[in-house]
N, C-alpha and C. Protein backbone atom coordinates (compact mmCIF):
# COMPACT_ATOMS: atom_id res chain seq x y z
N UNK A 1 14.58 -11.08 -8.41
CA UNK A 1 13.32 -11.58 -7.87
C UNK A 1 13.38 -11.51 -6.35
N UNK A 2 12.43 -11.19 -5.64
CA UNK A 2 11.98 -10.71 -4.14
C UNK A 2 12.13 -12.06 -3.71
N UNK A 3 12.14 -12.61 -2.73
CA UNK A 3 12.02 -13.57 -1.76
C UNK A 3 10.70 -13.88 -1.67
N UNK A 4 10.16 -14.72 -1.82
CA UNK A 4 8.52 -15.24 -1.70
C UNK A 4 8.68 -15.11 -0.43
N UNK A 5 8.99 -15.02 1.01
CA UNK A 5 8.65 -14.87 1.99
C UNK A 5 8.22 -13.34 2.31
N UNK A 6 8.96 -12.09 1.39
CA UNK A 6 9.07 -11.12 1.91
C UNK A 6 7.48 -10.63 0.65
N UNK A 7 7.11 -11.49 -0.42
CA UNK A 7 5.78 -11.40 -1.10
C UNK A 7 4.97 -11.59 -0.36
N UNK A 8 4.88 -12.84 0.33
CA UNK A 8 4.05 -13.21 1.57
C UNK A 8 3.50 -12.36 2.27
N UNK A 9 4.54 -11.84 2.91
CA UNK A 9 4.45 -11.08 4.01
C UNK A 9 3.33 -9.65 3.72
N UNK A 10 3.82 -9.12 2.33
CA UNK A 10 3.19 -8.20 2.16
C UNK A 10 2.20 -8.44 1.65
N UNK A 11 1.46 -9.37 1.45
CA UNK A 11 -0.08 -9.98 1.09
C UNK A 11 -0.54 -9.51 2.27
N UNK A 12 0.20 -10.54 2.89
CA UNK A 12 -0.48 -10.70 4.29
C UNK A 12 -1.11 -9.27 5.29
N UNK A 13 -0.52 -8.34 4.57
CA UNK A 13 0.07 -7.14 5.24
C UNK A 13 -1.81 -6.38 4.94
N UNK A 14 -1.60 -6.44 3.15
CA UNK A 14 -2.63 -6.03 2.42
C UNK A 14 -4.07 -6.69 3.05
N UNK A 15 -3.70 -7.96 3.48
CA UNK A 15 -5.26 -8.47 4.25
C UNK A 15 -5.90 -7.75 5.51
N UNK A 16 -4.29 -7.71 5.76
CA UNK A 16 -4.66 -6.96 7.12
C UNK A 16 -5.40 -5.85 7.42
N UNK A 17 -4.71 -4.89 6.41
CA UNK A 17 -5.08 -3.56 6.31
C UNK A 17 -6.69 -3.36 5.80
N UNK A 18 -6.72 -4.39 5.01
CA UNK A 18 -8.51 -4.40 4.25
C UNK A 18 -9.30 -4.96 5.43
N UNK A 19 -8.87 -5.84 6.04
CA UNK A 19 -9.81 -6.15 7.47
C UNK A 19 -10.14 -4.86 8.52
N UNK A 20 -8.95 -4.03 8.44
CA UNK A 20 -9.28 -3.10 9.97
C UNK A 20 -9.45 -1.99 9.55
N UNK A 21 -9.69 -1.96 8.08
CA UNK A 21 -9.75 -0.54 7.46
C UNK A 21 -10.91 0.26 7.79
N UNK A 22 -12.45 -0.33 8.27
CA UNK A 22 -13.32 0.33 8.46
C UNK A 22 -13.04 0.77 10.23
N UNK A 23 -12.81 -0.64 10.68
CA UNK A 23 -12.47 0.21 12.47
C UNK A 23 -11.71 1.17 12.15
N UNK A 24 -10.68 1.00 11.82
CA UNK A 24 -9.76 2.50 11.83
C UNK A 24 -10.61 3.77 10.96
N UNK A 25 -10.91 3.32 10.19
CA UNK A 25 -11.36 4.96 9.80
C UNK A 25 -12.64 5.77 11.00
N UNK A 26 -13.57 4.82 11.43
CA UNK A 26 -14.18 4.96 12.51
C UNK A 26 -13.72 5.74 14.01
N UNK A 27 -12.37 4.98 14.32
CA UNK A 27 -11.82 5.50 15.34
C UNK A 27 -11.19 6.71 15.07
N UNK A 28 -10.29 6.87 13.59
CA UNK A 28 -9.77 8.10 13.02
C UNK A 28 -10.89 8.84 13.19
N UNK A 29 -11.91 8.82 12.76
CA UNK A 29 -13.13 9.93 12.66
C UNK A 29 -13.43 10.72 13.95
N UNK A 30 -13.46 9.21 15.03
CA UNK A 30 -13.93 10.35 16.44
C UNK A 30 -12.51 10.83 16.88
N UNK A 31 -11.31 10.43 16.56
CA UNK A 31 -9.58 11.21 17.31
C UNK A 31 -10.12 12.78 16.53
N UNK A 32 -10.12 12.92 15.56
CA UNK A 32 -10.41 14.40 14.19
C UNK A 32 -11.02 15.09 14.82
N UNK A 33 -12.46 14.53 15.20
CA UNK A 33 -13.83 15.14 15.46
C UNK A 33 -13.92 15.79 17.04
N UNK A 34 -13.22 17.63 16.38
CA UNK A 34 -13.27 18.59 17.75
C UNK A 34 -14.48 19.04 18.57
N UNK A 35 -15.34 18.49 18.30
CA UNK A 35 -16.56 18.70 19.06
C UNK A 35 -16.92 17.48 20.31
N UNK A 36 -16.35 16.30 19.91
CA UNK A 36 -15.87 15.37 21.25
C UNK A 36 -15.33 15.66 22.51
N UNK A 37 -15.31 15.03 22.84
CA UNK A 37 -14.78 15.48 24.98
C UNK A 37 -12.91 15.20 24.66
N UNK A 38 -12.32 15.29 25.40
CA UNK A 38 -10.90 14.77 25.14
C UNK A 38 -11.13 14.11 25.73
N UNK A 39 -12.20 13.29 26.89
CA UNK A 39 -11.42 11.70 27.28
C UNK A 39 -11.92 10.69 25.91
N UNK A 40 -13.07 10.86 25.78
CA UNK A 40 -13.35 9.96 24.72
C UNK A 40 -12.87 10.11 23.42
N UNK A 41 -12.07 11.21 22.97
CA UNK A 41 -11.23 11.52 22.01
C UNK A 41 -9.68 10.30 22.07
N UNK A 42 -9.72 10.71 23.40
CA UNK A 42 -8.08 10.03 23.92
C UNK A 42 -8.90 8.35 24.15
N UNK A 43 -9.72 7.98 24.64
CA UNK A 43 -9.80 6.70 24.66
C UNK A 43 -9.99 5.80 23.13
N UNK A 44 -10.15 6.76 22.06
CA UNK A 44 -10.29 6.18 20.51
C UNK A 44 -8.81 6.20 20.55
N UNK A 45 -7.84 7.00 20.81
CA UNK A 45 -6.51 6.94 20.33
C UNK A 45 -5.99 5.92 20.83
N UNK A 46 -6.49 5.41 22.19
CA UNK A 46 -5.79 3.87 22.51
C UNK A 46 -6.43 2.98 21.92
N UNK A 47 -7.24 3.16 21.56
CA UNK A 47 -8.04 2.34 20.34
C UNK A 47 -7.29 1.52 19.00
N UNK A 48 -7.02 3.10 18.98
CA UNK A 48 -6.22 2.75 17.46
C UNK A 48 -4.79 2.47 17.81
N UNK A 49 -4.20 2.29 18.89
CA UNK A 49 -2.95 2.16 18.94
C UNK A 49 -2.83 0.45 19.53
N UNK A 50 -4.20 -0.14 19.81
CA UNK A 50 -4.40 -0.89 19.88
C UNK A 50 -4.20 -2.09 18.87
N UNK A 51 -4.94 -1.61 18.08
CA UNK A 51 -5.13 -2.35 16.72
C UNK A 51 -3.48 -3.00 16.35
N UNK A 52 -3.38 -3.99 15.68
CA UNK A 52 -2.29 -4.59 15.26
C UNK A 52 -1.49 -3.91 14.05
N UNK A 53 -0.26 -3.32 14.44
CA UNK A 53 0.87 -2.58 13.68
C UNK A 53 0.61 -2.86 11.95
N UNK A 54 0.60 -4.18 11.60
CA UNK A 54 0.25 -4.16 10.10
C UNK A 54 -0.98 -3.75 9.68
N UNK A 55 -1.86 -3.40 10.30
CA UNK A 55 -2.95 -2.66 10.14
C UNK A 55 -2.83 -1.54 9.81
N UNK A 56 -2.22 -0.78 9.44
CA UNK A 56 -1.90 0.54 8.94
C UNK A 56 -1.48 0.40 7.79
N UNK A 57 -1.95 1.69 6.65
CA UNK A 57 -1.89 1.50 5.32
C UNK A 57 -0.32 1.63 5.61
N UNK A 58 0.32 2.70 6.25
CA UNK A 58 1.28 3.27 5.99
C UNK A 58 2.78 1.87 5.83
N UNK A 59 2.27 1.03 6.58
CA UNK A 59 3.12 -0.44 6.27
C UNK A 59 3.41 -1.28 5.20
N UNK A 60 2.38 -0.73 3.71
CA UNK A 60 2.09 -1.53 2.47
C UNK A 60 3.11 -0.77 1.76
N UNK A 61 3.60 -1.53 0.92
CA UNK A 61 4.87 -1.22 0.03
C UNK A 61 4.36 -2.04 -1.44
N UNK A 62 4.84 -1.09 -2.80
CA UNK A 62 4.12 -1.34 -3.89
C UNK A 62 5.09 -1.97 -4.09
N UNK A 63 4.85 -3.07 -4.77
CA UNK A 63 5.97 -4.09 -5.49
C UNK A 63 5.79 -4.22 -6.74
N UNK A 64 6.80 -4.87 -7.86
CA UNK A 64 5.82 -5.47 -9.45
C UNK A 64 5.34 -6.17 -9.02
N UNK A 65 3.99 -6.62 -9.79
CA UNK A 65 3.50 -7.98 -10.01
C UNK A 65 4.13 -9.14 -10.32
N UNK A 66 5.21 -9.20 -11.14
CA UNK A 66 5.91 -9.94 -11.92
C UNK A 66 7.08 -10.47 -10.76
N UNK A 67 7.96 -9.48 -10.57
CA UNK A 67 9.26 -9.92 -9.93
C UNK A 67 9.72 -9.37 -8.58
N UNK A 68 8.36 -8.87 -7.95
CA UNK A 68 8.76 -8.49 -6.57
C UNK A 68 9.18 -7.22 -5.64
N UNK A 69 9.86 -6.83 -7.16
CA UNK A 69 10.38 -5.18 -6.72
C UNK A 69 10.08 -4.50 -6.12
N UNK A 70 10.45 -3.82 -4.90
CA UNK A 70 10.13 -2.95 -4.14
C UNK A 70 10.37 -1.26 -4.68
N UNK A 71 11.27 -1.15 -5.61
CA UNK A 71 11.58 0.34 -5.85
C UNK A 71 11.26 0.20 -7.33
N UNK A 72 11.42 1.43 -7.66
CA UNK A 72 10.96 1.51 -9.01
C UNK A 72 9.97 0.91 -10.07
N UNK A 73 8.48 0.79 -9.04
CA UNK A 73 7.51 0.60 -9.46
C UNK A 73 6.53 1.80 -9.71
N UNK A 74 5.94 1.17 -10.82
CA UNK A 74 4.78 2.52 -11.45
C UNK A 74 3.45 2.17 -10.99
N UNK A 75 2.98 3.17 -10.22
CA UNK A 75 1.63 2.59 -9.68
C UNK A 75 0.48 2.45 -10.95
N UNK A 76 0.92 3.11 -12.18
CA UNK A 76 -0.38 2.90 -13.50
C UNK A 76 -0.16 1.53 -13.57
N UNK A 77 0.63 1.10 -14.02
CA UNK A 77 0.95 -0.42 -14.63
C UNK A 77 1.55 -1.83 -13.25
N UNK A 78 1.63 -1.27 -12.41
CA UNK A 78 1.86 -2.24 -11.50
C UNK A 78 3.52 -3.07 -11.34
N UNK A 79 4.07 -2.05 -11.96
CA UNK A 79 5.42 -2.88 -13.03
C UNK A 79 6.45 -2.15 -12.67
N UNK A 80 7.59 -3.30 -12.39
CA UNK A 80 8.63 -2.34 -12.00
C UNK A 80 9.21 -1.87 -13.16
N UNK A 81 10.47 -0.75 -13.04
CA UNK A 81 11.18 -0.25 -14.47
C UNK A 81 11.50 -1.14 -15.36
N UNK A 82 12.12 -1.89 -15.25
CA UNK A 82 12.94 -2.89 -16.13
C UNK A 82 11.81 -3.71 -16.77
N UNK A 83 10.83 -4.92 -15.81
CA UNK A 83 9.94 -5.10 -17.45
C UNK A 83 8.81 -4.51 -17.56
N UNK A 84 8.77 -3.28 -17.14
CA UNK A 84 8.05 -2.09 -18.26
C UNK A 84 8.57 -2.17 -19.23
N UNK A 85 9.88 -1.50 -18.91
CA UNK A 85 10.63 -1.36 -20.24
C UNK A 85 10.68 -2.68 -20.61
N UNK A 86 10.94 -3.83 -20.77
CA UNK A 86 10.94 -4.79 -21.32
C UNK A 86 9.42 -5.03 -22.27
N UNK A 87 8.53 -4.79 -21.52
CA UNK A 87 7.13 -4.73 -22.49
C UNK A 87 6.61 -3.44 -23.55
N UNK A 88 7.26 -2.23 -22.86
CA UNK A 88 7.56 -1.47 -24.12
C UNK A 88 8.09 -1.80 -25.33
N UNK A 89 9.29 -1.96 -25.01
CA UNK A 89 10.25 -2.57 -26.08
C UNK A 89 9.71 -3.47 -26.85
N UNK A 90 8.92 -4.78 -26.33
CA UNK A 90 8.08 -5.51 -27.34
C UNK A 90 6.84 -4.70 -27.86
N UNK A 91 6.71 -3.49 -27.55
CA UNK A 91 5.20 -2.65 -27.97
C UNK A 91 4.09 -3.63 -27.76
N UNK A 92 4.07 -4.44 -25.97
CA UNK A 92 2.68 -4.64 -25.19
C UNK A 92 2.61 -3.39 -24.71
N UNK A 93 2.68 -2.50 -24.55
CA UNK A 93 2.09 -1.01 -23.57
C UNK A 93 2.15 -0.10 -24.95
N UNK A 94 0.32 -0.19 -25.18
CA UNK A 94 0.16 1.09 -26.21
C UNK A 94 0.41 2.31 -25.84
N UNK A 95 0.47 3.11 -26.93
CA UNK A 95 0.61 4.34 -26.35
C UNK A 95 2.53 5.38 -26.19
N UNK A 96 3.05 3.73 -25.62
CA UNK A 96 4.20 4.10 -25.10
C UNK A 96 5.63 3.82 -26.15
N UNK A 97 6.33 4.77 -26.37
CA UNK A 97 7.76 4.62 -27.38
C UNK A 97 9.03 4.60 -26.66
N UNK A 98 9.98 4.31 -27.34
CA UNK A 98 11.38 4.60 -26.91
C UNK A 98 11.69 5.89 -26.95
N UNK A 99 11.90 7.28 -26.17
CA UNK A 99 11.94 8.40 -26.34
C UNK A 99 13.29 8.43 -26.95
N UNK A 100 13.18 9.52 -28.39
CA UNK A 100 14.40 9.92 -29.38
C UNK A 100 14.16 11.55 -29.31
N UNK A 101 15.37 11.65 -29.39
CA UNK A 101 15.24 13.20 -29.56
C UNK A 101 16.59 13.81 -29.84
């Protein structure tokens, strides 16, 4: 199990990112957009470099729901390996078997 501080954190992270998600795509749009001047190109880039570091998707890390996990999570089910497999094994996830072969 993850540290509830380090769950926290990445809530917190996820708020963030949903708050500044429209400025940033805004400012992303005019940095892209080659028909702009380069100063006002370059003054969006301090823009966005402005904005607060957890504001970037690239900072969100998928965890389980359940127990925190940072690695070996499946983005279909939200679940890390182990109780996937643990809910397989009880056959809660239709669809899904113990592979034999």
């Amino acid at each position: 199990m993850a540290k509830l501080a380090v769950i926290n954190r990445g809530e917190k992270r996820r708020k963030m990112v949903a708050k500044y998600s429209k400025k940033r795509a805004e400012l992303m749009a005019v940095v892209s957009d080659q028909s702009r001047s380069l100063e006002e190109r370059f003054e969006a880039r301090l823009k966005v470099q402005a904005l607060p570091r957890n504001a970037s998707p690239v900072r969100l890390r998928n965890r389980c729901l359940l127990t925190g996990r940072p690695r070996g999570v499946f983005r279909k089910f939200g679940l890390g390996r182990g109780k996937l497999r643990d809910f397989v094994m009880q056959g809660e996830v239709p669809g899904m078997i113990k592979a034999s072969w």
